[in-house]
N, C-alpha and C. Protein backbone atom coordinates (compact mmCIF):
# COMPACT_ATOMS: atom_id res chain seq x y z
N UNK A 1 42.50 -10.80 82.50
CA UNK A 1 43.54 -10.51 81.53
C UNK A 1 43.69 -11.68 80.57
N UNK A 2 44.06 -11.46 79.45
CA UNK A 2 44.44 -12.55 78.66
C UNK A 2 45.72 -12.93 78.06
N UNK A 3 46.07 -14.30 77.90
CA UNK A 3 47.51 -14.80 78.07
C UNK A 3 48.22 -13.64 77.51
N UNK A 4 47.88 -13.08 76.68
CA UNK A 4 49.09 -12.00 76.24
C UNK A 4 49.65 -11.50 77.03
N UNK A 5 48.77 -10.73 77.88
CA UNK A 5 49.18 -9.88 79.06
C UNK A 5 49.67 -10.43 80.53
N UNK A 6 49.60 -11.83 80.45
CA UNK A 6 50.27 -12.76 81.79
C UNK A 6 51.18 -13.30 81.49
N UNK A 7 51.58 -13.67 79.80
CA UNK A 7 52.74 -14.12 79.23
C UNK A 7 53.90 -13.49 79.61
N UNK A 8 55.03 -14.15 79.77
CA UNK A 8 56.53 -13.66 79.99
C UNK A 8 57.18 -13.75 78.47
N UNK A 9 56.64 -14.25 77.47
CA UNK A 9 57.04 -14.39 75.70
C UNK A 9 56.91 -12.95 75.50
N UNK A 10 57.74 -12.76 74.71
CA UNK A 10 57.87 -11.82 73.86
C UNK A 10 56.76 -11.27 72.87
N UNK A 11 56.34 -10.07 72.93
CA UNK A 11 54.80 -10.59 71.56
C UNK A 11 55.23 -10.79 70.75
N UNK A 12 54.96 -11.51 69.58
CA UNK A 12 54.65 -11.61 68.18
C UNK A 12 54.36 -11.03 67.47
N UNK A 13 54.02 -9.98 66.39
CA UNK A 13 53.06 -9.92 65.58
C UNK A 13 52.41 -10.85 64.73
N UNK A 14 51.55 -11.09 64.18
CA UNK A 14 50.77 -11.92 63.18
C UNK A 14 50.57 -11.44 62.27
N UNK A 15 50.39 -11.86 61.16
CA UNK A 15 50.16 -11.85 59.77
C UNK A 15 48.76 -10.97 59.80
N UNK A 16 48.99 -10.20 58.55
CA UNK A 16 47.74 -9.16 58.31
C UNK A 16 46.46 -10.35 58.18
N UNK A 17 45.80 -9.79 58.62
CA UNK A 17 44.35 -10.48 57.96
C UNK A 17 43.94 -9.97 56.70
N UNK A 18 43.71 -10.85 55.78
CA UNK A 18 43.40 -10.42 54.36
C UNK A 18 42.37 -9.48 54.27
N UNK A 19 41.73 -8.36 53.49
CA UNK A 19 40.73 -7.28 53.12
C UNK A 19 39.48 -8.23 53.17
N UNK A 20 39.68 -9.38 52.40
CA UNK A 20 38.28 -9.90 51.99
C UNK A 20 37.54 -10.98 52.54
N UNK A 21 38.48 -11.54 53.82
CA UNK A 21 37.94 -11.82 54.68
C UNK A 21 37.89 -11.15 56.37
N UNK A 22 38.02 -10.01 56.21
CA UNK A 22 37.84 -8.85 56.99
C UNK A 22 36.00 -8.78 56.64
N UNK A 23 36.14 -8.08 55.41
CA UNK A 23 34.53 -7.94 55.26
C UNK A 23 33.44 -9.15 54.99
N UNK A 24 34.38 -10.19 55.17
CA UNK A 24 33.01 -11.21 54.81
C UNK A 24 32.96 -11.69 56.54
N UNK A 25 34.15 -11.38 57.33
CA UNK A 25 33.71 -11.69 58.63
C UNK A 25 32.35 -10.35 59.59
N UNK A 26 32.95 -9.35 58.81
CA UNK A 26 31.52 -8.19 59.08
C UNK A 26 30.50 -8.34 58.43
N UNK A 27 29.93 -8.61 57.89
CA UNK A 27 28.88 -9.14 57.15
C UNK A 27 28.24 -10.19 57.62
N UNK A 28 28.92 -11.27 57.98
CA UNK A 28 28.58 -12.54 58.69
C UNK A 28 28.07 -12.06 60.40
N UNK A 29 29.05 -11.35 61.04
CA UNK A 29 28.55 -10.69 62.01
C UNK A 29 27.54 -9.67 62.27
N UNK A 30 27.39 -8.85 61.55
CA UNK A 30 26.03 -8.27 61.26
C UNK A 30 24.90 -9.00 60.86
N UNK A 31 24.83 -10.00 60.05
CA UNK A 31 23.25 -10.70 60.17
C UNK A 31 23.18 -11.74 61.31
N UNK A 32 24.34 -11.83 62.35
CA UNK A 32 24.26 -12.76 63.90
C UNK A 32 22.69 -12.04 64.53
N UNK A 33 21.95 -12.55 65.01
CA UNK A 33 20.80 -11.90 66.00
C UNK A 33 21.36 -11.55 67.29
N UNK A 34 21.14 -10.39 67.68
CA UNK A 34 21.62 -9.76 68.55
C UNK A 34 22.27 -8.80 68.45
N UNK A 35 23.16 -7.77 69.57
CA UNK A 35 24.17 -6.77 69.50
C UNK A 35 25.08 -6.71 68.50
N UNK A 36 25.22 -5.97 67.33
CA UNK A 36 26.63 -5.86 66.65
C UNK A 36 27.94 -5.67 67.43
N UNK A 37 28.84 -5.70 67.34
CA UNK A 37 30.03 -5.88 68.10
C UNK A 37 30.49 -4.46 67.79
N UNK A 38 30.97 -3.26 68.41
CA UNK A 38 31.01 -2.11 68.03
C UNK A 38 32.51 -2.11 67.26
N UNK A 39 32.46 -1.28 66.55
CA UNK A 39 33.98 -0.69 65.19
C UNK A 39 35.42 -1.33 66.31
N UNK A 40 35.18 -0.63 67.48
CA UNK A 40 36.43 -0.40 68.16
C UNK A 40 36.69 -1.79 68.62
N UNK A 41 35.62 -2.51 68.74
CA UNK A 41 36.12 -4.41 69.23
C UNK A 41 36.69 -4.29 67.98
N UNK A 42 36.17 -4.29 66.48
CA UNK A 42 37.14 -4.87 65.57
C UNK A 42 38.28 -5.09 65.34
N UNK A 43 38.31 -3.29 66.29
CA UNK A 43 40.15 -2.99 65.65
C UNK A 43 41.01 -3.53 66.91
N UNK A 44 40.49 -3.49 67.90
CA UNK A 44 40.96 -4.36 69.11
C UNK A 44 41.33 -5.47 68.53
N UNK A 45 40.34 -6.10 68.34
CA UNK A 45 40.52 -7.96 67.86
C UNK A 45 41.32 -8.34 66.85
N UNK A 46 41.84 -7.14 65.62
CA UNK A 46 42.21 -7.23 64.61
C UNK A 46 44.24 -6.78 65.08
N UNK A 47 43.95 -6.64 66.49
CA UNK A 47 45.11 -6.02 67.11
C UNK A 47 45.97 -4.80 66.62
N UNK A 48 44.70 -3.74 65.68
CA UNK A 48 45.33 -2.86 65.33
C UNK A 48 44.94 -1.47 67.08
N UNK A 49 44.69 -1.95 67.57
CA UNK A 49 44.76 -0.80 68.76
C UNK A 49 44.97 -1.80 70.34
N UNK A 50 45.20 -1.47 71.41
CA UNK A 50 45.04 -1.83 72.86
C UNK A 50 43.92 -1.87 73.57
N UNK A 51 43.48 -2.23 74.27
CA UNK A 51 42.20 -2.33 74.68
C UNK A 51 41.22 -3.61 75.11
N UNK A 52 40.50 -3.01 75.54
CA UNK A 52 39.91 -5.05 75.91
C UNK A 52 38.25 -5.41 75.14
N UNK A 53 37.99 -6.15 74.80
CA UNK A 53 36.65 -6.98 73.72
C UNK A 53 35.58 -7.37 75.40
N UNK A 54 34.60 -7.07 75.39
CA UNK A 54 33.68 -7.94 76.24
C UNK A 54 33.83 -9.47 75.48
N UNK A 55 33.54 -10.09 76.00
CA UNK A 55 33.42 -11.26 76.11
C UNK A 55 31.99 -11.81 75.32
N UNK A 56 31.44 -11.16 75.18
CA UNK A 56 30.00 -11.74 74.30
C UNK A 56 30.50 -10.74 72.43
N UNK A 57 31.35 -10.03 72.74
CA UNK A 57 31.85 -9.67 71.54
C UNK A 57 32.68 -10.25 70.50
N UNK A 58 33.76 -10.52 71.74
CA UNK A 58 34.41 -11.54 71.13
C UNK A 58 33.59 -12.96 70.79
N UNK A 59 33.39 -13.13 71.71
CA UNK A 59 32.44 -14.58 70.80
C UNK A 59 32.03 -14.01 69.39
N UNK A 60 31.04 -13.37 69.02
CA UNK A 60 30.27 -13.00 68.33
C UNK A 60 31.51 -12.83 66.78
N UNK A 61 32.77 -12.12 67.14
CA UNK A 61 33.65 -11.46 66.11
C UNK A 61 34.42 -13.35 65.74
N UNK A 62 34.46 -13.70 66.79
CA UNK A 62 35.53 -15.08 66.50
C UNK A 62 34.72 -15.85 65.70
N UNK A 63 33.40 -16.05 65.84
CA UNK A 63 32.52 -16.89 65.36
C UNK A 63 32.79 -16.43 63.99
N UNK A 64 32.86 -15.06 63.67
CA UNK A 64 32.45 -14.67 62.35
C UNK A 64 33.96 -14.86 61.61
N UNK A 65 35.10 -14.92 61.69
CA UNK A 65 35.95 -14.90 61.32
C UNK A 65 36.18 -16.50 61.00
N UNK A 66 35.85 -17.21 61.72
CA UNK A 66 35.67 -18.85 61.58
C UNK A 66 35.08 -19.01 60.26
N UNK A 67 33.74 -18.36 60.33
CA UNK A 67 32.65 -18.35 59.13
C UNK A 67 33.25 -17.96 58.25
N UNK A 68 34.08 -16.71 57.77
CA UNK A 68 34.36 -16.36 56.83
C UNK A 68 35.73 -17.19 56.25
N UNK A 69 36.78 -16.84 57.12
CA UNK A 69 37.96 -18.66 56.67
C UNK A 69 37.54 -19.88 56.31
N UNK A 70 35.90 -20.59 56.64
CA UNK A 70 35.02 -21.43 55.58
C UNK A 70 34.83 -20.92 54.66
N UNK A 71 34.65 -20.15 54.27
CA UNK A 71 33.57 -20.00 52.73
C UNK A 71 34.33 -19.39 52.21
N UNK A 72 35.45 -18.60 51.90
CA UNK A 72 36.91 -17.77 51.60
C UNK A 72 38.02 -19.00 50.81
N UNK A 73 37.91 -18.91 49.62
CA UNK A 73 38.71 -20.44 48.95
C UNK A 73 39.98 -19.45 49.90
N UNK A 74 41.37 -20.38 49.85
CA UNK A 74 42.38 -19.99 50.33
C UNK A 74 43.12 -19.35 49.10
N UNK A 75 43.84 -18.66 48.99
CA UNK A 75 45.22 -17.92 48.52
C UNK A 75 45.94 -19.44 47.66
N UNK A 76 46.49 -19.48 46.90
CA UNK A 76 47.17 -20.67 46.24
C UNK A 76 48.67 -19.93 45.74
N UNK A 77 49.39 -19.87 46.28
CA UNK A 77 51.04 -19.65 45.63
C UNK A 77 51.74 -20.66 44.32
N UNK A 78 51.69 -19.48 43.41
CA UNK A 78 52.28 -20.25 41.81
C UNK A 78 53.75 -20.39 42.10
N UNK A 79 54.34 -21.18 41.51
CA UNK A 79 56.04 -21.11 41.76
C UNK A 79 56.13 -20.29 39.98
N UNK A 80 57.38 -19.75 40.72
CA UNK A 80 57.85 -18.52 39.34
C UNK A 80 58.05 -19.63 38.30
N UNK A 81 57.57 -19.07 37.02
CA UNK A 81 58.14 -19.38 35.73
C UNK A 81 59.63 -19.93 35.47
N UNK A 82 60.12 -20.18 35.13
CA UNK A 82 61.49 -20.22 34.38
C UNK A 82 62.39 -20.80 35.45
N UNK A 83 63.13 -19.90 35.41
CA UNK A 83 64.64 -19.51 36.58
C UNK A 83 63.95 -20.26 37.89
N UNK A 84 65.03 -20.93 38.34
CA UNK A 84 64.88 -21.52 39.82
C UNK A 84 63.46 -22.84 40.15
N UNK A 85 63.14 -23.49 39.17
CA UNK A 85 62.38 -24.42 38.69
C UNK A 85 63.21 -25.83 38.86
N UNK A 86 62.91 -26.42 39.86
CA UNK A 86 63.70 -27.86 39.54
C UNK A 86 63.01 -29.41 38.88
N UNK A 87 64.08 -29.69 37.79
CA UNK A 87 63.46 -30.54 36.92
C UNK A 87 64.30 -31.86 37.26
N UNK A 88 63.10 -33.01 37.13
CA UNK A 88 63.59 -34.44 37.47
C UNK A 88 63.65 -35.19 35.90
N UNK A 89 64.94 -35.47 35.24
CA UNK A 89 64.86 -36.20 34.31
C UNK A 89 65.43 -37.81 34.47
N UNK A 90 64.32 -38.26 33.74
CA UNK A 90 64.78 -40.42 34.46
C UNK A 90 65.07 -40.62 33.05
N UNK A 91 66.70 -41.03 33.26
CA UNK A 91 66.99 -41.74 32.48
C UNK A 91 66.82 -42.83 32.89
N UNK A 92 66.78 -43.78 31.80
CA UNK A 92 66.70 -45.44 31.92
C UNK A 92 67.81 -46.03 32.56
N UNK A 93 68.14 -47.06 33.13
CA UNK A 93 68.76 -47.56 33.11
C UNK A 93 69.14 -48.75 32.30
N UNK A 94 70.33 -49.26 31.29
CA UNK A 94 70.78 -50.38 30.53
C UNK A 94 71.71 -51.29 31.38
């Protein structure tokens, strides 16, 4: 079993995983040599269903998700325009 399921915490949910590093982690996992990791590990791993990952799957899906959070610039948050902007003015001192 894994800590989730031996945990006495409350679950969590987590933050969506973005679209576009969804598919750059399938992509990355598909040219791995060896077994593709079948649809239903994804959605397991992606914790959109219940269920359990073999263990050479998960490797295989974690690896690729690593890979793709490298090469994926990050998200950058603009602060709004105008309204609610805080400004530092230095006056001199005489």
């Amino acid at each position: 079993m894994c800590e989730a399921c031996d945990s006495d915490e409350p679950f969590e949910p987590r933050e969506a995983v973005r679209p576009e590093i969804i598919a750059a982690a399938r992509a990355i996992e598909a040219a791995l040599a060896g077994e593709r990791a079948p649809d239903q590990a994804w959605v397991i791993y992606l914790g959109r269903a219940g269920g359990a990952v073999s263990w050479p799957q998960y490797q295989r899906i974690r690896v690729s998700f690593e890979a793709a959070y490298a090469s994926t610039p990050p998200i950058r948050m603009k602060a709004p325009l105008g309204r609610g902007r805080a400004a530092i003015r230095c006056e001199g001192v005489a």
